[in-house]
C-alpha atoms as a PDB file:
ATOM      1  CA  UNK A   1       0.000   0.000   0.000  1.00  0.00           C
ATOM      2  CA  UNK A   2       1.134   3.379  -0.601  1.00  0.00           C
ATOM      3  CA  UNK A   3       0.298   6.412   0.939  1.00  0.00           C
ATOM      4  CA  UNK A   4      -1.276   9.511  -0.237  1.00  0.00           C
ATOM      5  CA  UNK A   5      -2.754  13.034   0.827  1.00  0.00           C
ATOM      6  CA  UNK A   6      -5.826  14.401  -0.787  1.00  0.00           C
ATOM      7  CA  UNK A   7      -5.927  17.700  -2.445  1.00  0.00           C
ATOM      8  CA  UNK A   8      -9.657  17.298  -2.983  1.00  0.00           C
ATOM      9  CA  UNK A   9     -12.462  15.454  -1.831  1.00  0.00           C
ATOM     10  CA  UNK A  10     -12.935  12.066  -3.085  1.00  0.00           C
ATOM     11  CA  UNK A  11     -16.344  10.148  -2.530  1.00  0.00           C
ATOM     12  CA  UNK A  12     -15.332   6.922  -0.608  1.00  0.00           C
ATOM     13  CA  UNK A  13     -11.435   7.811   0.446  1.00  0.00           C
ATOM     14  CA  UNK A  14     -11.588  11.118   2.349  1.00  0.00           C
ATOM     15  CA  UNK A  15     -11.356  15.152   2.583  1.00  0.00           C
ATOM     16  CA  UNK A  16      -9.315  17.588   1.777  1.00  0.00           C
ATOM     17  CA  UNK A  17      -5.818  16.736   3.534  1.00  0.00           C
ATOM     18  CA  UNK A  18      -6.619  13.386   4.596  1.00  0.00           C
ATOM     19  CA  UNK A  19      -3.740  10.636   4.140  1.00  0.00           C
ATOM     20  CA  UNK A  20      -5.020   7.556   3.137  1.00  0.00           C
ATOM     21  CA  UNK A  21      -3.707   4.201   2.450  1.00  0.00           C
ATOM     22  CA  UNK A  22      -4.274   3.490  -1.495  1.00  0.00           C
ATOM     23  CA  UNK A  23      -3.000   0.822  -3.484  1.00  0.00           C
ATOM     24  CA  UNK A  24       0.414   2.158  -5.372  1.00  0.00           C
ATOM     25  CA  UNK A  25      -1.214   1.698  -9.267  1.00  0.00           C
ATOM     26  CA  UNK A  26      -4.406   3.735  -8.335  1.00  0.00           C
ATOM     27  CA  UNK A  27      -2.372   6.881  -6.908  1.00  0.00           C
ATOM     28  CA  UNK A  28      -0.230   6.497  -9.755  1.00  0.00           C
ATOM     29  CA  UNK A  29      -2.652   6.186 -12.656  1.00  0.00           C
ATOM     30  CA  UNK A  30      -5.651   7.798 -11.230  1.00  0.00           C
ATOM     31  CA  UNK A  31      -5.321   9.803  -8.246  1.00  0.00           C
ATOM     32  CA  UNK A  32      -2.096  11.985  -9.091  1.00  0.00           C
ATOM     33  CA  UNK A  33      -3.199  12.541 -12.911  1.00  0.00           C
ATOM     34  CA  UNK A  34      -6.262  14.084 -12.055  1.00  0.00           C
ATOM     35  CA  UNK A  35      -5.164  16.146  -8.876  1.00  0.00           C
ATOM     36  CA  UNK A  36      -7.016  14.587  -6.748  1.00  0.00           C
ATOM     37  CA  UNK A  37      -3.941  13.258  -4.493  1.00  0.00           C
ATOM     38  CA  UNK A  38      -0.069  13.566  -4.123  1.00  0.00           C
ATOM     39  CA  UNK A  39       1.950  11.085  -2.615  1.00  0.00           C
ATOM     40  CA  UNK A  40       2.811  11.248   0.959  1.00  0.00           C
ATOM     41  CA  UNK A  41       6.301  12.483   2.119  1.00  0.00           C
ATOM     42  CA  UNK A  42       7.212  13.245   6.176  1.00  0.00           C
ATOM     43  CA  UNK A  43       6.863  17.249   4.815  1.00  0.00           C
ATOM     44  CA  UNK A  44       3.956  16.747   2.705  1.00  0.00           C
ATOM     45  CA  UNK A  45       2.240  14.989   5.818  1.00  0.00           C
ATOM     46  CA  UNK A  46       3.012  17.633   8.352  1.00  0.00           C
ATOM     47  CA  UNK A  47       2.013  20.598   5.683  1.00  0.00           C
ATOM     48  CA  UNK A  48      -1.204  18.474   5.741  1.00  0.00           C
ATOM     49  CA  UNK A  49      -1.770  18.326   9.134  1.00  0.00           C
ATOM     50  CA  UNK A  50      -1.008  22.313   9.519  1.00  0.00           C
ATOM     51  CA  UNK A  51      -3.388  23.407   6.904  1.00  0.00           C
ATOM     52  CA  UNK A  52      -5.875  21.312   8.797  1.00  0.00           C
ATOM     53  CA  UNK A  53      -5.242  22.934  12.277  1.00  0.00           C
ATOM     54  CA  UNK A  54      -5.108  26.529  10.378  1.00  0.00           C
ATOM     55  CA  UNK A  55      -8.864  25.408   8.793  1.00  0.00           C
ATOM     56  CA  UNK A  56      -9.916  24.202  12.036  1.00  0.00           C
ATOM     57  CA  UNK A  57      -9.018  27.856  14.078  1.00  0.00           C
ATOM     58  CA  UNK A  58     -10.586  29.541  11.115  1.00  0.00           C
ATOM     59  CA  UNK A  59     -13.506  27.814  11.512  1.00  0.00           C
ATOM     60  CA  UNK A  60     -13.990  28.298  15.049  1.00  0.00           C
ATOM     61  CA  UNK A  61     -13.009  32.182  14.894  1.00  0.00           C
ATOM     62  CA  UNK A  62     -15.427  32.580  11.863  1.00  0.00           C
ATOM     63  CA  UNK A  63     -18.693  30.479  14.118  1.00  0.00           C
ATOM     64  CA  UNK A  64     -17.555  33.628  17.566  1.00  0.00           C
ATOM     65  CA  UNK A  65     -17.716  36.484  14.668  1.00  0.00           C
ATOM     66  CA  UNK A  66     -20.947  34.663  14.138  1.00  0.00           C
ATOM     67  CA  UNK A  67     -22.008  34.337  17.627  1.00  0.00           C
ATOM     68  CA  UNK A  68     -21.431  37.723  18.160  1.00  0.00           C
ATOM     69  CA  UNK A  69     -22.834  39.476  15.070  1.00  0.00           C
ATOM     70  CA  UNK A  70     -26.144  37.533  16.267  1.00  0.00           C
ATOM     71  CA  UNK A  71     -26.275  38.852  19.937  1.00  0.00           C
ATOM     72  CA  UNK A  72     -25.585  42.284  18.263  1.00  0.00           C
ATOM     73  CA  UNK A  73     -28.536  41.935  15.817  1.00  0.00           C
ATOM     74  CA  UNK A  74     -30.946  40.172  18.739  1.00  0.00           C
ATOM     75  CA  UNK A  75     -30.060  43.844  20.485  1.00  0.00           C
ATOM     76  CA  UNK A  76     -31.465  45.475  17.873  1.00  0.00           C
ATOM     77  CA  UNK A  77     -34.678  47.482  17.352  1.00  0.00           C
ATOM     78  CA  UNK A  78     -35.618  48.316  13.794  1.00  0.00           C
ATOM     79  CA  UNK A  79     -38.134  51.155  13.087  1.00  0.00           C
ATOM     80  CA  UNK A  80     -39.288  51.239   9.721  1.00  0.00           C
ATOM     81  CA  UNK A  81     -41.537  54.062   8.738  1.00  0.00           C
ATOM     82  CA  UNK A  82     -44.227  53.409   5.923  1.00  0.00           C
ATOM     83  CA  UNK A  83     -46.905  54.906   4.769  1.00  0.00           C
ATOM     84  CA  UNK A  84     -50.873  53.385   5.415  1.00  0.00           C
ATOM     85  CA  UNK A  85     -54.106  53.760   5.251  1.00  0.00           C
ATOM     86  CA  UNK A  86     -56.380  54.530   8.347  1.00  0.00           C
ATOM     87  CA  UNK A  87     -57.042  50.777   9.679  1.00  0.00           C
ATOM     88  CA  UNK A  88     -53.334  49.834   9.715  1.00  0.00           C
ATOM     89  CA  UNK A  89     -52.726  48.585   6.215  1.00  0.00           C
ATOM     90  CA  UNK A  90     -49.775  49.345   4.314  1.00  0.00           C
ATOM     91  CA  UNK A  91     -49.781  51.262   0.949  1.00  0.00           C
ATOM     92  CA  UNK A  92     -47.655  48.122  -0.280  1.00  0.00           C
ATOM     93  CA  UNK A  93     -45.618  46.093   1.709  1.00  0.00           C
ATOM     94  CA  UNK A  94     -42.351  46.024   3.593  1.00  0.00           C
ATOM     95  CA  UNK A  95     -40.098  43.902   2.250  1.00  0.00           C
ATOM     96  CA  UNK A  96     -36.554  41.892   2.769  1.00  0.00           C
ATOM     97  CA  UNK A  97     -34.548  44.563   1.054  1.00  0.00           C
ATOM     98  CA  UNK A  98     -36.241  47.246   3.143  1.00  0.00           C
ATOM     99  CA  UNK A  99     -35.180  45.549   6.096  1.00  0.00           C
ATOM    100  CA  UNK A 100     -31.769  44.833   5.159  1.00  0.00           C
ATOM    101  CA  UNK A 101     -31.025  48.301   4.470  1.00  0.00           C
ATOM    102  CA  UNK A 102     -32.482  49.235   7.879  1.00  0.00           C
ATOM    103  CA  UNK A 103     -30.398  46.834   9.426  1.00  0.00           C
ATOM    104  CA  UNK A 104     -27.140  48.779   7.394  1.00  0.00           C
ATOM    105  CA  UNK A 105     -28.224  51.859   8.149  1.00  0.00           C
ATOM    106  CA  UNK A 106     -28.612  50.954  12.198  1.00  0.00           C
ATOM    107  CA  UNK A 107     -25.691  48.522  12.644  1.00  0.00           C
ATOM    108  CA  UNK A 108     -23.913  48.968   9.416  1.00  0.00           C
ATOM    109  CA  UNK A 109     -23.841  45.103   8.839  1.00  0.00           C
ATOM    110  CA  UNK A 110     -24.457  44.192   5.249  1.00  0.00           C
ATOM    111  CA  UNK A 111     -26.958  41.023   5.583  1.00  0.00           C
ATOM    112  CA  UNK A 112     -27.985  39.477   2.255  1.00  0.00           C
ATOM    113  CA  UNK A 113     -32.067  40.267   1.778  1.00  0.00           C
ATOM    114  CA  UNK A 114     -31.920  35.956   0.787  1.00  0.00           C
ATOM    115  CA  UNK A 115     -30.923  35.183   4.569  1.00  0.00           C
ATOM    116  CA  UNK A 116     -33.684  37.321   6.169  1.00  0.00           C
ATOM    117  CA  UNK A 117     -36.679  34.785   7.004  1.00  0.00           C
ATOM    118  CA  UNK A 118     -39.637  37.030   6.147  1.00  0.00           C
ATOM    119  CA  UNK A 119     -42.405  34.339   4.563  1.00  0.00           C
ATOM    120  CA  UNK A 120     -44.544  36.791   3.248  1.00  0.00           C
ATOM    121  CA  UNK A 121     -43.938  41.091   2.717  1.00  0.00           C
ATOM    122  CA  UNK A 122     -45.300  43.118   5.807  1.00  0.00           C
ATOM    123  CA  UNK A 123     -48.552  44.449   4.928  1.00  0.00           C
ATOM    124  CA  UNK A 124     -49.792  45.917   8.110  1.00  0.00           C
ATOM    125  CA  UNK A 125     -48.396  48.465  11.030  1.00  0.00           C
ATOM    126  CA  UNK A 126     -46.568  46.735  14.591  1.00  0.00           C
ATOM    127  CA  UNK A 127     -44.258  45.083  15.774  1.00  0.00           C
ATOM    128  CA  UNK A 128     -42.982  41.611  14.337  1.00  0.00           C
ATOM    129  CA  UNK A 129     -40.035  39.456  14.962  1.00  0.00           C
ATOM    130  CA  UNK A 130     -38.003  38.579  12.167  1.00  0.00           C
ATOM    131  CA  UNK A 131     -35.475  35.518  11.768  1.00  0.00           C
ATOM    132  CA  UNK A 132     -31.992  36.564  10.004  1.00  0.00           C
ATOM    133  CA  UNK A 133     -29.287  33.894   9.087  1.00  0.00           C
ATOM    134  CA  UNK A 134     -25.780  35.289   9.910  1.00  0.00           C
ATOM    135  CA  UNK A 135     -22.716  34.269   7.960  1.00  0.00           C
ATOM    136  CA  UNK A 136     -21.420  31.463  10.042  1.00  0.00           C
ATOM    137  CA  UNK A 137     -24.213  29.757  10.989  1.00  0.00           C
ATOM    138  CA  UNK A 138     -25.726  31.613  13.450  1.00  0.00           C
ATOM    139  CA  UNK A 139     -29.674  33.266  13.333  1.00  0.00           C
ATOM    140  CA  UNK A 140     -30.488  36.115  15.041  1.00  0.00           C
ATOM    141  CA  UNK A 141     -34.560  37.720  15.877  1.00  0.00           C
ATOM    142  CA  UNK A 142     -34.546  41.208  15.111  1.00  0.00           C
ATOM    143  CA  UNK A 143     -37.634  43.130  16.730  1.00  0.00           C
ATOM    144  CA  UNK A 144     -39.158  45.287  13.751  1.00  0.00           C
ATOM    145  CA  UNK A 145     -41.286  48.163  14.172  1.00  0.00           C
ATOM    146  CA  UNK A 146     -42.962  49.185  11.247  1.00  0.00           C
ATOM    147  CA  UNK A 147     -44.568  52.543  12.091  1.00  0.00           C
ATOM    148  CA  UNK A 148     -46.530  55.254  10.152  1.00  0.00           C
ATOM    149  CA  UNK A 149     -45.132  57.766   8.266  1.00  0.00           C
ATOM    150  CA  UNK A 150     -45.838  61.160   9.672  1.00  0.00           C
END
């Protein structure tokens, strides 16, 4: 058996910087041909295994920037002024972009309109709770005001 270290995934063998045990004729004819593996030297190996600890802190810094951009949004209260008719509907609706551009304008966090969970547009005046993925995994509940337009 020879032994090899993935550059790429490979369905049935492994991840990304994985050394596996292959048999010599696949790494050579298949494996190293098409990228998908390099043989395994003492260096290669220990680059491996230091690309995989440098992934792993990444990872785990990028889920706390997470953590905290969602107890920063929970904190926040949007008010979003619209104009409406006198029993509390909206003339139109608010919608995703609307609030992500409140929430840029407050906090000055960029949030994709995609990751805000709003089922339907906001067709009526008060208060409502809306779900927001944050980059990293996280989801945050923004309290939204949507208020009349003096």
């Amino acid at each position: 058996m020879a032994q090899a270290i993935l550059l790429k995934a490979v369905d049935g063998l492994g991840e990304v910087g994985d050394a596996i045990d292959v048999a010599p004729g696949y790494l050579r004819n298949y494996l190293v041909p098409r990228s998908l593996a390099q043989p395994a030297t003492q260096a290669s190996l220990e680059e491996a295994q230091r690309r995989r600890e440098a992934q792993d802190r990444a990872a785990r810094e990028a889920l706390e920037r997470a953590g905290e951009t969602a107890a920063l949004l929970s904190k926040t209260v949007l008010t979003i002024n619209h104009r409406a008719g006198e029993d509390g509907k909206l003339f139109g609706s608010v919608t995703t972009k609307e609030i992500a551009d409140a929430i840029s304008q407050a906090r000055g966090l960029r949030i994709d309109r995609k990751k805000i969970l709003l089922e339907d547009p906001i067709h009526e005046l008060g208060t409502y709770m809306i779900g927001i993925e944050v980059p990293g995994g996280a989801t945050a509940s923004v309290k939204t005001i949507v208020a009349e337009q003096k």
